[in-house]
N, C-alpha and C. Protein backbone atom coordinates (compact mmCIF):
# COMPACT_ATOMS: atom_id res chain seq x y z
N UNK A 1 -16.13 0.40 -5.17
CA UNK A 1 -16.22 0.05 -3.77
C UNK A 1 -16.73 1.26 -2.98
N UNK A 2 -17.68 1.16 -2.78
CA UNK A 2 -18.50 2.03 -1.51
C UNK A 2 -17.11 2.70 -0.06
N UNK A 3 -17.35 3.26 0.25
CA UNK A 3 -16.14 3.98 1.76
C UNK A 3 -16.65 3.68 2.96
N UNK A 4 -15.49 4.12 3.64
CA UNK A 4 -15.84 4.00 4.69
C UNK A 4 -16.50 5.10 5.51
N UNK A 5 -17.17 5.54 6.09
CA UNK A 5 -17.66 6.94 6.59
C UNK A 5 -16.68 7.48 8.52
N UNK A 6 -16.57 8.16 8.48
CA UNK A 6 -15.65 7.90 9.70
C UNK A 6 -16.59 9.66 10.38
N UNK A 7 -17.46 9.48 11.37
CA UNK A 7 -17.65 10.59 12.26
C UNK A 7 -17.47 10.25 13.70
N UNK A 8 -17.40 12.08 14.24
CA UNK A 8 -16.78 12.11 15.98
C UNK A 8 -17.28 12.95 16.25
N UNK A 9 -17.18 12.78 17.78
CA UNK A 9 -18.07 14.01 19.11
C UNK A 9 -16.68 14.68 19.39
N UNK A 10 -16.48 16.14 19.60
CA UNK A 10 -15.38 16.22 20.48
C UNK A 10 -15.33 17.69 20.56
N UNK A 11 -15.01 18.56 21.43
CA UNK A 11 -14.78 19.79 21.96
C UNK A 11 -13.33 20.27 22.04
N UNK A 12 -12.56 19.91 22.53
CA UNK A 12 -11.42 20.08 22.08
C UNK A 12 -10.85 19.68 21.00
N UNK A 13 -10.81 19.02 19.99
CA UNK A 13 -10.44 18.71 19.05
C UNK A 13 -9.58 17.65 18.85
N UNK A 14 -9.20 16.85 20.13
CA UNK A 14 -8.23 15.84 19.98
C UNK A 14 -9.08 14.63 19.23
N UNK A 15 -10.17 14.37 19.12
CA UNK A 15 -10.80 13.07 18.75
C UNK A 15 -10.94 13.55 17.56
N UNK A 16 -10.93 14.61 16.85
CA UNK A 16 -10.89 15.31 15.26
C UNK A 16 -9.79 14.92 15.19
N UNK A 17 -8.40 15.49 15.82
CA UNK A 17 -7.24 14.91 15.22
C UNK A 17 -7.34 13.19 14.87
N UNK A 18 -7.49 12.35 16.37
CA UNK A 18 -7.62 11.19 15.82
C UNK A 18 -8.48 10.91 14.55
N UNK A 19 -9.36 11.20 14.16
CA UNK A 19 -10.36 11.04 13.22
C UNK A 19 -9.77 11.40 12.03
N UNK A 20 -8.87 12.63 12.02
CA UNK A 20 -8.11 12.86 10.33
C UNK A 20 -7.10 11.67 10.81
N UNK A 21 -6.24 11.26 11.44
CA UNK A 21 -5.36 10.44 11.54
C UNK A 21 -5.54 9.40 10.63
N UNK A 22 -6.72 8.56 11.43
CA UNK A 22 -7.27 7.40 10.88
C UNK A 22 -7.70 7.18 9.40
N UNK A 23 -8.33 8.78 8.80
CA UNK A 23 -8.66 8.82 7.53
C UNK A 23 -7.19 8.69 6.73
N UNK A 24 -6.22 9.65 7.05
CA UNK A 24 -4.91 9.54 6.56
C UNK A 24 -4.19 8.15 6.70
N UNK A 25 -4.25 7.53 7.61
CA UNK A 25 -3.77 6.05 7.37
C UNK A 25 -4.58 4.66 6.54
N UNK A 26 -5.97 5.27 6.27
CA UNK A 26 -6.81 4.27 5.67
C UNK A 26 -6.78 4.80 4.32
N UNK A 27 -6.49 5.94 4.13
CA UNK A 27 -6.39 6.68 2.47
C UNK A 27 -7.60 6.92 2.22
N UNK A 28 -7.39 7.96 1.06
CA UNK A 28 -8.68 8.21 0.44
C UNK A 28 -9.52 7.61 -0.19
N UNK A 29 -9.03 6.82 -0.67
CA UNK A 29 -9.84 5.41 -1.67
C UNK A 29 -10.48 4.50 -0.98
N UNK A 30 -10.72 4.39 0.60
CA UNK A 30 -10.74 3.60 1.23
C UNK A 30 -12.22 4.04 1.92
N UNK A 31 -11.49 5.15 2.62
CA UNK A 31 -12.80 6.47 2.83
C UNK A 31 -12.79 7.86 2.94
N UNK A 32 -14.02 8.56 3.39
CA UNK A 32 -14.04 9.65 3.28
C UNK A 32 -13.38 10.81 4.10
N UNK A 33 -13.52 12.23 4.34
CA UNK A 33 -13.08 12.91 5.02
C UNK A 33 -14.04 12.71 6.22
N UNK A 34 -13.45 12.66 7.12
CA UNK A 34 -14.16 12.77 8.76
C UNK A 34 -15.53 13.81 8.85
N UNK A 35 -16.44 13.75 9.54
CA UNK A 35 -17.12 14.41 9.98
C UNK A 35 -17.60 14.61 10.97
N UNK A 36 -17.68 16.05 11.45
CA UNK A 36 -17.76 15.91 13.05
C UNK A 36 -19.61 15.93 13.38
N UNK A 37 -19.92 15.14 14.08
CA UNK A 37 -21.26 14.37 14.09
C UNK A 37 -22.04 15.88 14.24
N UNK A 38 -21.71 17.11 14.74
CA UNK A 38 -22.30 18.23 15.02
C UNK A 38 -22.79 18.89 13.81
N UNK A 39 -22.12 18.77 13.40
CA UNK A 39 -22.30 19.14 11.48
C UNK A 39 -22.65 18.31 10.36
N UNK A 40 -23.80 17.41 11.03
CA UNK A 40 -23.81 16.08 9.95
C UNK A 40 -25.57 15.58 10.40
N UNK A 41 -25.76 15.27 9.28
CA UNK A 41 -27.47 14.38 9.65
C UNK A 41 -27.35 12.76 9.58
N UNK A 42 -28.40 11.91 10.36
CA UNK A 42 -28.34 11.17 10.57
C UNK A 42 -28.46 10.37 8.85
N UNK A 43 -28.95 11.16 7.89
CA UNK A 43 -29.23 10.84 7.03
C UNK A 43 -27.57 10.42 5.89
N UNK A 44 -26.64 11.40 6.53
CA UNK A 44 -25.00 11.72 6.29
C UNK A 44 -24.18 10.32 6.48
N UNK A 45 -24.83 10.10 8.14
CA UNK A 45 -24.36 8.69 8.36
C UNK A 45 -24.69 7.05 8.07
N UNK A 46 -25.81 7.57 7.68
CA UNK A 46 -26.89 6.14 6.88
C UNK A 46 -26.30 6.03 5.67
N UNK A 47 -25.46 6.91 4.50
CA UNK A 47 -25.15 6.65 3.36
C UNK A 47 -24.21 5.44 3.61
N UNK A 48 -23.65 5.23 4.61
CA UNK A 48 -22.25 4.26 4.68
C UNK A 48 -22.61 3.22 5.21
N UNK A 49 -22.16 1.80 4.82
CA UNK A 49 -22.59 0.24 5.38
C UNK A 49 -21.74 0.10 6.55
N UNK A 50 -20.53 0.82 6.20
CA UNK A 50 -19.28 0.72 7.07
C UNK A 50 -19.07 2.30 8.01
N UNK A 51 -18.77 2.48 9.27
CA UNK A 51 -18.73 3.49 9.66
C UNK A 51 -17.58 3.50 11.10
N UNK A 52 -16.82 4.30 11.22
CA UNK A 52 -15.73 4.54 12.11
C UNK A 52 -16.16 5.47 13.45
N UNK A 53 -16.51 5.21 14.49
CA UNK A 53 -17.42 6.37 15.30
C UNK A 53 -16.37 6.66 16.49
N UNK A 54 -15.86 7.86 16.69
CA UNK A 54 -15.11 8.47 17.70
C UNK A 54 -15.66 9.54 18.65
N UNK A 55 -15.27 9.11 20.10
CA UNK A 55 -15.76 10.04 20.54
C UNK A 55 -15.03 10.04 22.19
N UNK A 56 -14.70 11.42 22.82
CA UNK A 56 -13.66 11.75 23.98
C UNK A 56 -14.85 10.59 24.99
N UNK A 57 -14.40 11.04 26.33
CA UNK A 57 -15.40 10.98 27.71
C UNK A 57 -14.93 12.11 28.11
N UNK A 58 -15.73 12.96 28.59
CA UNK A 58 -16.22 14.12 29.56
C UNK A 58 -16.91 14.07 31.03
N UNK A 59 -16.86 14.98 31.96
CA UNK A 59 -17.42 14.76 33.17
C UNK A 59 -17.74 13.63 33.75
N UNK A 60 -18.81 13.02 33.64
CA UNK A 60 -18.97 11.92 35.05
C UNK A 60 -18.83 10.19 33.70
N UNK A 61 -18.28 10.47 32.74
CA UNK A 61 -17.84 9.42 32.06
C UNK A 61 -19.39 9.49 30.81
N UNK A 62 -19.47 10.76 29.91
CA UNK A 62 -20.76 11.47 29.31
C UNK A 62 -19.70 11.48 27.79
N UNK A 63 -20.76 11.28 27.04
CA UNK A 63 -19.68 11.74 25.61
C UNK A 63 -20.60 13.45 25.77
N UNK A 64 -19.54 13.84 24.91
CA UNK A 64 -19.99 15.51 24.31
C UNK A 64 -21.27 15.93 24.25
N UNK A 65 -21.35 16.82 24.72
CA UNK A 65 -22.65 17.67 24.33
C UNK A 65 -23.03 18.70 25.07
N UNK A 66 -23.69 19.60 24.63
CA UNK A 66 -23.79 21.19 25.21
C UNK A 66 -23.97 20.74 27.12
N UNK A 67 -24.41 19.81 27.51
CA UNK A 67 -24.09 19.46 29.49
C UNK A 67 -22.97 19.63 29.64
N UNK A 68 -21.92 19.02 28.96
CA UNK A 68 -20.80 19.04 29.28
C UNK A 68 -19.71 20.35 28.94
N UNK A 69 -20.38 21.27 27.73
CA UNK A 69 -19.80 22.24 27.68
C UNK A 69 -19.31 22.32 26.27
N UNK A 70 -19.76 21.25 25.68
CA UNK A 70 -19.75 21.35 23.65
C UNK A 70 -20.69 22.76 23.82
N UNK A 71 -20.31 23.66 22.95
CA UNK A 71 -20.77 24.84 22.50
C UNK A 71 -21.52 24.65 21.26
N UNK A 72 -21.55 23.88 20.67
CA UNK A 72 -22.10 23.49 19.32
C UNK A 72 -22.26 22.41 19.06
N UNK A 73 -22.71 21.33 20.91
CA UNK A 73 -23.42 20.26 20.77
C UNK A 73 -22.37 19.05 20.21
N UNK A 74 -23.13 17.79 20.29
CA UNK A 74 -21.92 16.90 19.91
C UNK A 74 -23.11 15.66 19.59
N UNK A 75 -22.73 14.53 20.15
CA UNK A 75 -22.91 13.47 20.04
C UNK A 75 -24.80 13.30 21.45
N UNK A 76 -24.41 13.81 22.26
CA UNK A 76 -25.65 13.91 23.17
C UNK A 76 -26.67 14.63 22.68
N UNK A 77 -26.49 15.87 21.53
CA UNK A 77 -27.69 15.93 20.67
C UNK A 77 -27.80 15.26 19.85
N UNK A 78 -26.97 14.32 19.21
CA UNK A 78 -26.98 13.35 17.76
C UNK A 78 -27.98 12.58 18.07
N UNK A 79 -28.03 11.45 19.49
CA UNK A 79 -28.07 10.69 20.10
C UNK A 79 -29.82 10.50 19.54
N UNK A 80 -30.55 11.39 20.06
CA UNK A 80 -32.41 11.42 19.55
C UNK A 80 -32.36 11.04 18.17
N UNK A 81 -31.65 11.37 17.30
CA UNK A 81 -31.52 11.50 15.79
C UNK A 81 -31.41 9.58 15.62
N UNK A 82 -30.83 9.00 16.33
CA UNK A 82 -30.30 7.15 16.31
C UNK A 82 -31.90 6.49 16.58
N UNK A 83 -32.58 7.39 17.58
CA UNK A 83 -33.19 6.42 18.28
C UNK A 83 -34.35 5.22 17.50
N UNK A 84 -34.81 6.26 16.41
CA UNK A 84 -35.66 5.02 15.37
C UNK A 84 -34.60 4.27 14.30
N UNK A 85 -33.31 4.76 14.26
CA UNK A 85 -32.24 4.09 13.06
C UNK A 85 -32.53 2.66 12.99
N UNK A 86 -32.07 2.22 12.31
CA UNK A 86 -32.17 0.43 11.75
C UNK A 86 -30.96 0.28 11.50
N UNK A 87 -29.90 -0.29 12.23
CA UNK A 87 -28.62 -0.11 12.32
C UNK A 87 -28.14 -1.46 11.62
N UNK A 88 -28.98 -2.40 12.08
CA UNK A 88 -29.23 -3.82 11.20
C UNK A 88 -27.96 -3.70 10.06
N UNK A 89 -28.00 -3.46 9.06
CA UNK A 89 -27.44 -3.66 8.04
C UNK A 89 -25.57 -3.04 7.49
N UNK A 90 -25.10 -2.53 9.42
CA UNK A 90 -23.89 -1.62 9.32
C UNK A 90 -23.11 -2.00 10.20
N UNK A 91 -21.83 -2.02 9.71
CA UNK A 91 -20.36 -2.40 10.53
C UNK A 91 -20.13 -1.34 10.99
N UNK A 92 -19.88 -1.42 12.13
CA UNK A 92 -19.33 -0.01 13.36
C UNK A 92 -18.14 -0.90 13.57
N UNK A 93 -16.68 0.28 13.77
CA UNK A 93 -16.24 0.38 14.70
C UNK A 93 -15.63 1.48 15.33
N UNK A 94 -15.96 1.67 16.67
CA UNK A 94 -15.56 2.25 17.39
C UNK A 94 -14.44 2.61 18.36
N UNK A 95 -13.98 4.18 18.39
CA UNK A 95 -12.56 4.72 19.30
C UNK A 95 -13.21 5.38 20.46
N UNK A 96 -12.62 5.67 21.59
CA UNK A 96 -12.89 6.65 22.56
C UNK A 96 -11.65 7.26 23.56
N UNK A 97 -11.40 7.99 23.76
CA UNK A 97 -10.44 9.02 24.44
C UNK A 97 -10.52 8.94 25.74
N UNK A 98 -9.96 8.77 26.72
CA UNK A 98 -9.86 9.14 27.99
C UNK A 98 -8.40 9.58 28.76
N UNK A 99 -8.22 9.69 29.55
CA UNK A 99 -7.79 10.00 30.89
C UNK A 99 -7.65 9.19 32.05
N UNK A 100 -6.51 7.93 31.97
CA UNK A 100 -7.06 6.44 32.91
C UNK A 100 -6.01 7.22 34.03
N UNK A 101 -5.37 7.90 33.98
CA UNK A 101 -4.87 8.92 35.28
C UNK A 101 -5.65 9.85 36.29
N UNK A 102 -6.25 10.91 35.43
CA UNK A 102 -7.15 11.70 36.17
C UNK A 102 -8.14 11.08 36.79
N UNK A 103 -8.90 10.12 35.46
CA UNK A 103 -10.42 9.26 35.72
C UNK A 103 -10.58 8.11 35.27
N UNK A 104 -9.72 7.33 36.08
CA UNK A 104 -9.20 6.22 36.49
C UNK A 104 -10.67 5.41 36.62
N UNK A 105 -11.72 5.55 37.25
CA UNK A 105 -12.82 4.83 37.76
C UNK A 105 -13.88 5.00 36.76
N UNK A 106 -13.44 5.99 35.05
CA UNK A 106 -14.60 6.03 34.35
C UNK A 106 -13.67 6.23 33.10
N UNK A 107 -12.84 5.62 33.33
CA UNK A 107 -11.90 5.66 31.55
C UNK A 107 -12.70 4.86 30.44
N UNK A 108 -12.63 5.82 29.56
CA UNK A 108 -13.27 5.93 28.41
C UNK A 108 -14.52 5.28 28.48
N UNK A 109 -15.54 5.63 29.31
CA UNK A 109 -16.99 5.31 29.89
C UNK A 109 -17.77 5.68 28.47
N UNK A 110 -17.23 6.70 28.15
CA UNK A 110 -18.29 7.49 26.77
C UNK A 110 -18.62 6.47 25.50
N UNK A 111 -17.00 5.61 25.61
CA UNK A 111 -16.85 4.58 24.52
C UNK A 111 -18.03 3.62 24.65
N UNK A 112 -18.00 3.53 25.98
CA UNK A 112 -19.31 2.33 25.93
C UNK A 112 -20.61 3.04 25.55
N UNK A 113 -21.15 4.45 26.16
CA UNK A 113 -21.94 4.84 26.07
C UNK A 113 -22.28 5.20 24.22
N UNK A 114 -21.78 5.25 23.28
CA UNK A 114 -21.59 5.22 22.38
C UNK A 114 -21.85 3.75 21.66
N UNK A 115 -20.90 2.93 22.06
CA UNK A 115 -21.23 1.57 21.61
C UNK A 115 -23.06 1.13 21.77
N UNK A 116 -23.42 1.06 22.85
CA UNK A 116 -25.13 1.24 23.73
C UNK A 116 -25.43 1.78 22.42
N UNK A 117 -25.70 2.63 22.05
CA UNK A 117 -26.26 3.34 20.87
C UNK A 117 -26.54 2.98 19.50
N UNK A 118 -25.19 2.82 19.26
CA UNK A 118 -25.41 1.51 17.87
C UNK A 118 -25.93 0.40 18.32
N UNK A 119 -25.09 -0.28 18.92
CA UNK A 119 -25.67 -2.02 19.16
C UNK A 119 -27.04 -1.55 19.58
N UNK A 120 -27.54 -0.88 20.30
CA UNK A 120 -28.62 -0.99 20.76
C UNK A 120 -29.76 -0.99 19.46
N UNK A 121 -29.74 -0.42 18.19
CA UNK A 121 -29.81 -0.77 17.12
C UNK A 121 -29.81 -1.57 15.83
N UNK A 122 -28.92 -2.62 16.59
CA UNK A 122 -28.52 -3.77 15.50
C UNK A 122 -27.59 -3.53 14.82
N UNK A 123 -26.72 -2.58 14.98
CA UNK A 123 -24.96 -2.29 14.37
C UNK A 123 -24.57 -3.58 14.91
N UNK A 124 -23.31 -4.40 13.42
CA UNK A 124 -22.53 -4.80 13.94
C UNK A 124 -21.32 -4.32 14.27
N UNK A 125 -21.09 -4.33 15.92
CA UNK A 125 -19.52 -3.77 15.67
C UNK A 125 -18.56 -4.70 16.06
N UNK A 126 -17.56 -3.52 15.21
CA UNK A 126 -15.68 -4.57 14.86
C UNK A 126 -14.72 -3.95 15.76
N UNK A 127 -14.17 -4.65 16.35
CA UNK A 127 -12.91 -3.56 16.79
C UNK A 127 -12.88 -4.07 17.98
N UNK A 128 -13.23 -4.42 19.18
CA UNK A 128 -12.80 -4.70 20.53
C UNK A 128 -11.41 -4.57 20.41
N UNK A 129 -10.79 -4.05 21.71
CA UNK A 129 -9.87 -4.16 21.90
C UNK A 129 -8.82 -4.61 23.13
N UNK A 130 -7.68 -5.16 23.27
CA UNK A 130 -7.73 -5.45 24.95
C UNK A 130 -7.30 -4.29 25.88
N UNK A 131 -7.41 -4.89 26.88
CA UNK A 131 -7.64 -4.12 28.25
C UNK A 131 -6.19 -4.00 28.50
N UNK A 132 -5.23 -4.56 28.51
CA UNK A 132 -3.89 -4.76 28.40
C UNK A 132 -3.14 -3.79 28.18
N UNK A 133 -1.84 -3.15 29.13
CA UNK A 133 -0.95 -1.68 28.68
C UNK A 133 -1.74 -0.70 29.25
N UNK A 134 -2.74 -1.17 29.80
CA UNK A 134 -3.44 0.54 30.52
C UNK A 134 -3.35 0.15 31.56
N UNK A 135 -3.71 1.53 33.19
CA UNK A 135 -3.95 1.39 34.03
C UNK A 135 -4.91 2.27 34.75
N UNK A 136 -6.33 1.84 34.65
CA UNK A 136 -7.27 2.15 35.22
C UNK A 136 -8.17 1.34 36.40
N UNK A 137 -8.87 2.08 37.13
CA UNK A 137 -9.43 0.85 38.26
C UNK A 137 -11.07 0.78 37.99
N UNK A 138 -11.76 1.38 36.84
CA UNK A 138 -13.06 0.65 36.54
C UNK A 138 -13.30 1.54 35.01
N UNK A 139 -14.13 0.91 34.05
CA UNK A 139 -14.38 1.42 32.98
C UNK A 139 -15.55 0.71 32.53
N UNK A 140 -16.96 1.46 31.99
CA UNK A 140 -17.55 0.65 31.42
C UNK A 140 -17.68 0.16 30.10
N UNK A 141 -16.87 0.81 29.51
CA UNK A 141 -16.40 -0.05 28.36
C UNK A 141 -15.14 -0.89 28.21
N UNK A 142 -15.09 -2.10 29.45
CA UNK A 142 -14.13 -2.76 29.51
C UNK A 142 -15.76 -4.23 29.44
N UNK A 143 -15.18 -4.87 28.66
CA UNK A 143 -16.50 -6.10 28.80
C UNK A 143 -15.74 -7.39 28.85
N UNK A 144 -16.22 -8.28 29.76
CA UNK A 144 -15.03 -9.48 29.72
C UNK A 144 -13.64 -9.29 29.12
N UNK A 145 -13.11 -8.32 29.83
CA UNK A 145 -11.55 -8.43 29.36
C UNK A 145 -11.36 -7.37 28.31
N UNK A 146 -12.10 -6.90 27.64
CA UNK A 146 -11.85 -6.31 26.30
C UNK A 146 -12.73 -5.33 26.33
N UNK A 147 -12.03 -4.20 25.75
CA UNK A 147 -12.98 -2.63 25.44
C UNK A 147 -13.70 -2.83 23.98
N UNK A 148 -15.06 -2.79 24.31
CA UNK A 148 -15.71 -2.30 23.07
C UNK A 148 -15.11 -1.91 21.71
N UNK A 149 -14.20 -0.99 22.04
CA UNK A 149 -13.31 -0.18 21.07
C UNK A 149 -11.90 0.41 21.32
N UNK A 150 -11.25 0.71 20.48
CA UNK A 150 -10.02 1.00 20.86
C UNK A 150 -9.87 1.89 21.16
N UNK A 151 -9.87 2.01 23.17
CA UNK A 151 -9.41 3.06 23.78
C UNK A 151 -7.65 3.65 23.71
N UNK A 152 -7.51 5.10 23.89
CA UNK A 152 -6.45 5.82 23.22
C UNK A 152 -6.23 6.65 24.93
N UNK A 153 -5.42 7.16 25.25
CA UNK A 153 -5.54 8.38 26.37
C UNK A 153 -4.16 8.77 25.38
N UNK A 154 -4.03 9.80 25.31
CA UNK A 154 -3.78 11.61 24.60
C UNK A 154 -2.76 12.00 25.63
N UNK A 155 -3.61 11.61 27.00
CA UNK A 155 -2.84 13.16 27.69
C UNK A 155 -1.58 11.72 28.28
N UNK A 156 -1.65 10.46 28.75
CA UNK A 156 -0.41 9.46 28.97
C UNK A 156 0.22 8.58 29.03
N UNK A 157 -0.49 8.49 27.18
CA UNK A 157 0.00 7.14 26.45
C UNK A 157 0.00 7.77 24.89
N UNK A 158 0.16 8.99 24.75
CA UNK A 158 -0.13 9.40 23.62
C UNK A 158 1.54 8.87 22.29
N UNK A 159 2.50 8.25 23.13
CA UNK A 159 3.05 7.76 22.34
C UNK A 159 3.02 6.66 21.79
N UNK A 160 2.16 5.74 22.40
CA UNK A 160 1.52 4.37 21.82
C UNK A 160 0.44 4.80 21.13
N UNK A 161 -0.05 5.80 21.00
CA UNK A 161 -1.40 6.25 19.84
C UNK A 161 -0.81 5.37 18.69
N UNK A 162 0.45 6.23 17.88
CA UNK A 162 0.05 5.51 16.44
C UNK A 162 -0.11 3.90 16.24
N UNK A 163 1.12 3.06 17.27
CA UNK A 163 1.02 2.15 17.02
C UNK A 163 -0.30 1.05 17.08
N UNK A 164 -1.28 1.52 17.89
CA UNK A 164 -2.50 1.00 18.59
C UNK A 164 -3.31 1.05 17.71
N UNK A 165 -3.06 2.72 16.74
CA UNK A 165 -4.24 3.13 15.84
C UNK A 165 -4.08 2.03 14.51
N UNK A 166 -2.75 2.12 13.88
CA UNK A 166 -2.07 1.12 13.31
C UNK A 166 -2.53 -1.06 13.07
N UNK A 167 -2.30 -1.20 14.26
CA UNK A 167 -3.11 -2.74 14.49
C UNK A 167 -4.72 -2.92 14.89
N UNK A 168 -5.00 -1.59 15.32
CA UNK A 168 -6.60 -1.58 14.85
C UNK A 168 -7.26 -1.73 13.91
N UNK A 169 -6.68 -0.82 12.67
CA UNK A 169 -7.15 -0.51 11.77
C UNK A 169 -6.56 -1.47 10.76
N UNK A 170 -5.36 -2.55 11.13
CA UNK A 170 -5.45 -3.87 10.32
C UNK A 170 -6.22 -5.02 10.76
N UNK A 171 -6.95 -4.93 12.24
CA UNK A 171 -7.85 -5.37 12.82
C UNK A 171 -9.57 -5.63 11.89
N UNK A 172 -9.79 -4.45 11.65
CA UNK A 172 -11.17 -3.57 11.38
C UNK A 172 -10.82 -3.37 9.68
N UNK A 173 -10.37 -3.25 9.35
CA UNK A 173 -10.67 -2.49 7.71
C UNK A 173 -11.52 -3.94 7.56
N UNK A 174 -10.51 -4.96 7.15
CA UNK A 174 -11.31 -6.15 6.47
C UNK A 174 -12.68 -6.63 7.19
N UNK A 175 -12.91 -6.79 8.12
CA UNK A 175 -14.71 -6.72 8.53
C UNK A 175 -14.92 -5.10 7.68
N UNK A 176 -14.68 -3.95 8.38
CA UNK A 176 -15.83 -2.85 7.19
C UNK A 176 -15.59 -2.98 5.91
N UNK A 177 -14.44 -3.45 5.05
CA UNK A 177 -14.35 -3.47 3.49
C UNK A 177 -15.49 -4.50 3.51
N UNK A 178 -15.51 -5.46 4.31
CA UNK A 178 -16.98 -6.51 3.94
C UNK A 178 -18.17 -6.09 3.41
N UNK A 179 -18.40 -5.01 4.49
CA UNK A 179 -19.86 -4.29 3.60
C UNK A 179 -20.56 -3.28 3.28
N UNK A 180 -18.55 -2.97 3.04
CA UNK A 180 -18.60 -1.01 2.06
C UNK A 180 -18.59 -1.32 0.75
């Protein structure tokens, strides 16, 4: 059985933690060690049918990258690397990080901006999740009712992390075991 590939954008390191998390609860047999998209070719992420994509929101609702103050780049340099991909033939699903306290009017914005990227490619992605238990007043990765992906906030809900990460990922394995 082929793996799952699981890469992330992130500057502080909390979306790395989530990212070993997720590998540690899906096991090794399942998939691989995380990679942080800064240290990886697009060619890294094409090996996998199935792929796990994480990534914070920063400033005006931006995933990572040297604008925002990644020192070693993130996901906003990855981004050129997608643009001819043929995504056609790959299960995404996607996490994103925010702050629905501080940035309430752009919680986990990056998630969508991320999602745009694949789909905009022909990824299928798995994972929506609901809008439900948070409190924010606009997000663009909220789509009829449901986030793209399973948004997380760290800094004040970080005790519902595991459980969320938990029914996601019995959500999502069986669509990506489909066509890893």
């Amino acid at each position: 059985m082929a793996k799952i590939g699981i890469f992330f954008g992130t500057d502080s390191g909390t979306t790395r933690l989530i990212a070993k998390k997720i590998a540690r609860k899906l096991g090794s047999d399942v998939c691989d060690m995380p990679l942080n998209i800064n240290r990886t070719t697009l060619a890294d992420m094409l090996k996998y049918d199935a792929l796990i994509l994480g990534t914070p929101t920063y400033g005006e609702g931006q995933v990572p990258g040297r604008s925002t103050g990644a020192e070693n780049g993130s996901w906003a340099e990855f981004f050129p690397q997608l643009a001819a991909a043929d995504l056609s033939t790959k299960r995404i699903a996607i996490y994103g990080l925010g702050d629905q306290e501080k940035y309430p009017s752009r919680f986990v914005d990056a998630l969508f901006e991320l999602y745009l990227q694949v789909k905009n490619r022909g990824a299928i992605v798995v994972g929506g999740w609901p809008t439900e238990g948070y409190q924010f007043a606009h997000s663009k990765a909220n789509i009829n009712g449901q986030f793209v992906g399973l948004a997380l906030d760290q800094s004040t809900q970080s005790l519902l992390t595991d459980a969320r990460l938990d029914s996601w990922l019995d959500m999502i394995k069986p669509a990506l075991l489909e066509s890893a």
